[in-house]
Protein backbone atom coordinates (compact mmCIF):
# COMPACT_ATOMS: atom_id res chain seq x y z
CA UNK A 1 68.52 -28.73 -21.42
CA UNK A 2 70.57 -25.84 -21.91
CA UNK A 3 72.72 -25.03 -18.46
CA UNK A 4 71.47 -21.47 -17.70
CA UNK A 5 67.96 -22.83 -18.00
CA UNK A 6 68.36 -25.12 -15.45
CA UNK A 7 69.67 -22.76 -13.28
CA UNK A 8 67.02 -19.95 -14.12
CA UNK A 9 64.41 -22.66 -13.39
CA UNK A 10 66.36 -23.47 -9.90
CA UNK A 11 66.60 -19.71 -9.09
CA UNK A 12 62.60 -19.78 -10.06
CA UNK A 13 61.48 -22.66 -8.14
CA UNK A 14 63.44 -21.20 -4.92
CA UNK A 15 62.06 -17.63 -4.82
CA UNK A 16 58.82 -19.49 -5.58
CA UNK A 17 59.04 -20.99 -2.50
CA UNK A 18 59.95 -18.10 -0.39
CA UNK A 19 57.44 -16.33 -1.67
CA UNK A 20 54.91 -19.25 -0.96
CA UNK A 21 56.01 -19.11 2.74
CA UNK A 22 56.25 -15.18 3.75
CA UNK A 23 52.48 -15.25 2.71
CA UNK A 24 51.65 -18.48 4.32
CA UNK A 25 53.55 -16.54 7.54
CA UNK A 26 51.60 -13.24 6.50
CA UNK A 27 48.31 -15.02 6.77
CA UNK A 28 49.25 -16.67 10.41
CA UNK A 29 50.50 -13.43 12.04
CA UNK A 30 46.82 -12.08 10.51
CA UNK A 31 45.47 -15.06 12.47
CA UNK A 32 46.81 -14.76 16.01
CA UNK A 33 47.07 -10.81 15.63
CA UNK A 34 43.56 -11.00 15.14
CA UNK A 35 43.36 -13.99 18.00
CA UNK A 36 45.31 -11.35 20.50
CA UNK A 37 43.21 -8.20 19.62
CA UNK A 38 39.82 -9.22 19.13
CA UNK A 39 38.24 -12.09 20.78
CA UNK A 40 37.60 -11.81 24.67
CA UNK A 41 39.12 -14.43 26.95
CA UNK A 42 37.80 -16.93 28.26
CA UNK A 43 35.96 -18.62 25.00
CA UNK A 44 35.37 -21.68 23.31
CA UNK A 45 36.61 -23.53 19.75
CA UNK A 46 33.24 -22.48 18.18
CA UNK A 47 33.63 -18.87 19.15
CA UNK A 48 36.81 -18.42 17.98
CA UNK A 49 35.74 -20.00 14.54
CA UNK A 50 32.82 -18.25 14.09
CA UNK A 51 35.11 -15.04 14.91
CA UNK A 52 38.21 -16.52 12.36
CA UNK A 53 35.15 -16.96 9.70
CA UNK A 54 34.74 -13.28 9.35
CA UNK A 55 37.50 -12.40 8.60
CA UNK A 56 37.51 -11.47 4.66
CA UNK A 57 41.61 -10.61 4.41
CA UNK A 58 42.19 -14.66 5.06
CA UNK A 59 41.76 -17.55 2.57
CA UNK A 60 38.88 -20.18 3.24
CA UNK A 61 41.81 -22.41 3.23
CA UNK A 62 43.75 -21.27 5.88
CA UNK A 63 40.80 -20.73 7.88
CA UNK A 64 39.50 -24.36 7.25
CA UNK A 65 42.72 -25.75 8.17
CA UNK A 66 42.47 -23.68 11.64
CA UNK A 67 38.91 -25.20 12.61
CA UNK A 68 40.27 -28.69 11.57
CA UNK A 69 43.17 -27.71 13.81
CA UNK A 70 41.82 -25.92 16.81
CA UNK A 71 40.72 -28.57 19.41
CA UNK A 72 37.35 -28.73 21.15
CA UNK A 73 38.24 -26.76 24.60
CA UNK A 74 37.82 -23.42 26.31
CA UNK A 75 40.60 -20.97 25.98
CA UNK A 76 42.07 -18.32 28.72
CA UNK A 77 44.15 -16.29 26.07
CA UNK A 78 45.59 -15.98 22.69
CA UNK A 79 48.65 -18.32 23.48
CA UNK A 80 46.68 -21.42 24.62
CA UNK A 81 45.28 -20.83 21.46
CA UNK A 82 48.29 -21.11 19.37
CA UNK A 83 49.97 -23.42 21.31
CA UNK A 84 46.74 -26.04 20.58
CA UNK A 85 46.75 -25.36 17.02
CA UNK A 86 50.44 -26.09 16.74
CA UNK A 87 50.63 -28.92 18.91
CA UNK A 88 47.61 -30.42 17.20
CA UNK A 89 49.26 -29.82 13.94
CA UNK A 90 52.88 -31.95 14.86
CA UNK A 91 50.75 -34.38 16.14
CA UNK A 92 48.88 -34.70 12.97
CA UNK A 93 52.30 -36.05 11.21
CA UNK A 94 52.43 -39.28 13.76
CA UNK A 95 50.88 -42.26 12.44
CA UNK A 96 48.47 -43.74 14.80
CA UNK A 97 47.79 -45.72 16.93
CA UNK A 98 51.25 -44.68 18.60
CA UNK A 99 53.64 -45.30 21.79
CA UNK A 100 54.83 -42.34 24.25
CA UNK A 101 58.15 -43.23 22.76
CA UNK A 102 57.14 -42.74 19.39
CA UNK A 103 55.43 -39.42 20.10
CA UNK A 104 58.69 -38.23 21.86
CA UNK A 105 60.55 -39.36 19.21
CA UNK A 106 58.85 -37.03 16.54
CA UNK A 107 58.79 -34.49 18.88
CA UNK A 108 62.64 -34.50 19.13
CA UNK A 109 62.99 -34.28 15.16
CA UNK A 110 60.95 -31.10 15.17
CA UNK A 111 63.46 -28.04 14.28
CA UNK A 112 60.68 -25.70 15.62
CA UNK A 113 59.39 -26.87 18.96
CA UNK A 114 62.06 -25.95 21.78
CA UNK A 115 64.12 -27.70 23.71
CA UNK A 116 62.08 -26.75 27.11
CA UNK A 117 59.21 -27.59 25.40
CA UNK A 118 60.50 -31.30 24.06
CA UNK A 119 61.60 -31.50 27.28
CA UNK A 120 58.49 -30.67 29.13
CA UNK A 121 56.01 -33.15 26.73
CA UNK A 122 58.77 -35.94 27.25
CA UNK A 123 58.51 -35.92 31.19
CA UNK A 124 54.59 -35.42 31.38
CA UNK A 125 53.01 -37.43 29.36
CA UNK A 126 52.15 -40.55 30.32
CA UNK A 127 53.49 -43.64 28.86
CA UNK A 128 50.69 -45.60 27.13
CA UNK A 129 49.24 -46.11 23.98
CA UNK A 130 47.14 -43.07 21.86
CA UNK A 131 44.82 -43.80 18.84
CA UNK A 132 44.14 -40.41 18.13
CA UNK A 133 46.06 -36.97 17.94
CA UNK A 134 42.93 -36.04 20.38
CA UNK A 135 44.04 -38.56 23.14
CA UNK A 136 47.16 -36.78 23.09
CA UNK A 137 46.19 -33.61 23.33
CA UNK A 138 43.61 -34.57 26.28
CA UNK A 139 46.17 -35.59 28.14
CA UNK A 140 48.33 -32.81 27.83
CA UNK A 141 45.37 -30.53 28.81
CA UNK A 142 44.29 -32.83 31.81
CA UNK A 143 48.22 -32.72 33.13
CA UNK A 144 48.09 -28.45 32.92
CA UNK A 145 44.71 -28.91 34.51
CA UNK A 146 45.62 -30.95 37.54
CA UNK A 147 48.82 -28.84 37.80
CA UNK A 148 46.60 -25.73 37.98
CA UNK A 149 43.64 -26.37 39.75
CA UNK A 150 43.84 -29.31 42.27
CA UNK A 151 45.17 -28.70 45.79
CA UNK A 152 47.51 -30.33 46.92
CA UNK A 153 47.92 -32.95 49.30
CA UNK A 154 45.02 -34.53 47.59
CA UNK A 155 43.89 -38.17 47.07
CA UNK A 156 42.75 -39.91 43.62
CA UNK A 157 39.01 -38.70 44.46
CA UNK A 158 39.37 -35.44 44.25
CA UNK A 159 41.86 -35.38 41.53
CA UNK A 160 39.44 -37.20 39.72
CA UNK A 161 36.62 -35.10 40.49
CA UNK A 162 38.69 -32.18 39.29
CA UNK A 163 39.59 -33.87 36.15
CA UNK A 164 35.66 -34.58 35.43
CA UNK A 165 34.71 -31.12 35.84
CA UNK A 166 36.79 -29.99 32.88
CA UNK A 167 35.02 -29.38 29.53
CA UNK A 168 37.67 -29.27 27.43
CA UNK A 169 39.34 -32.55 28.19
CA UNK A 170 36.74 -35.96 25.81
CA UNK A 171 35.31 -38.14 28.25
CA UNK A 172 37.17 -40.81 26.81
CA UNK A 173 40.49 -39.25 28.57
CA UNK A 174 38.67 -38.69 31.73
CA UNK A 175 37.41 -42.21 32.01
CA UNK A 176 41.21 -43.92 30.66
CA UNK A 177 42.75 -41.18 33.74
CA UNK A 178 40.09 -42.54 36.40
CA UNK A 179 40.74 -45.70 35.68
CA UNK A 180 44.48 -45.72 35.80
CA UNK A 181 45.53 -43.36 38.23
CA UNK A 182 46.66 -45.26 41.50
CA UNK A 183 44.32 -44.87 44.72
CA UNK A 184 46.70 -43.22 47.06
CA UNK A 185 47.56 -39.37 48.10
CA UNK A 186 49.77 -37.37 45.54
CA UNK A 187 51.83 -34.40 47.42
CA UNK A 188 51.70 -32.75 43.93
CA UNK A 189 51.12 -32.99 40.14
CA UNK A 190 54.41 -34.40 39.27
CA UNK A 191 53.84 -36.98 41.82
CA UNK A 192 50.18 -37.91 39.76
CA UNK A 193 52.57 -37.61 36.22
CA UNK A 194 54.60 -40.23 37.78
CA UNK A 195 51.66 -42.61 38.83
CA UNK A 196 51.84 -43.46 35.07
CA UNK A 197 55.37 -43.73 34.08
């Protein structure tokens, strides 16, 4: 193959690409413009697809991959919202079942996800085994929970009753956090993170 052809098909596959990704990045900032402007706070999953679903200027793609993405919880605001989708998406490259270590691991590869933020996901959550991206993200939920709504000093009782209460967290997670957590008093949240290091 002729030498200016290769580099013509180079040149061609590279713009391609760029191209490929500032509409893939036109479509998102659609997305969470749209999240930010016009759904009212606080909602669910299925409210926010049913809201994503009329929109006609993005794909049935995209939007599929968003209600594959988008966990099962209640939202307060745009950010929780796409926080969960990318969180849910990194997750989704792990194979499971998987380790803490593991998950901090891939965590730590990913260019994307800052260092305050590795940071924060490596000292929370708890060291055990997940089976599912889900578990993962219940956990993570439960931990902003507790830190948000339980006051503290509190015992295991009523951390656990707060931790039942929550909708957005599978029941799987709540039973696996009742079960585990030590009975004693916890002064604060990052004294019940540390019950399961």
């Amino acid at each position: 193959m002729d030498v200016r052809l290769k580099v013509f098909l180079g040149v061609y596959v590279f713009l391609e690409s760029r191209i490929m990704e500032v509409i893939v990045l036109t479509v998102k900032k659609e997305v969470w413009d749209h999240l930010r402007k016009h759904i009212v706070y606080p909602t669910t999953k299925k409210e926010i697809v049913e809201a994503c679903n009329n929109m006609t200027d993005v794909p049935e793609v995209d939007k599929q991959k968003f209600e594959r993405l988008l966990p099962e919880w209640n939202y307060r605001n745009a950010d929780e919202v796409v926080r969960a989708v990318q969180v849910s998406e990194h997750l989704g490259h792990v194979s499971y079942p998987t380790t803490k270590k593991d998950l901090v691991r891939a965590c730590n590869k990913m260019s994307d996800v800052p260092k305050a933020d590795k940071e924060w996901f490596e000292r929370n959550l708890p060291d055990r085994t997940y089976g599912k991206p889900e578990e993962v993200l219940g956990t993570l939920k439960g931990i902003t929970h507790i830190r948000e709504h339980v006051s503290y000093p509190a015992n295991k009782m009523a951390i656990v009753e707060t931790c039942h209460n929550m909708t957005e967290v599978p029941e799987a997670e709540k039973m696996w956090f009742e079960k585990y957590l030590p009975e004693r008093n916890y002064n604060s949240s990052d004294d019940v993170i540390k019950a399961f290091r």
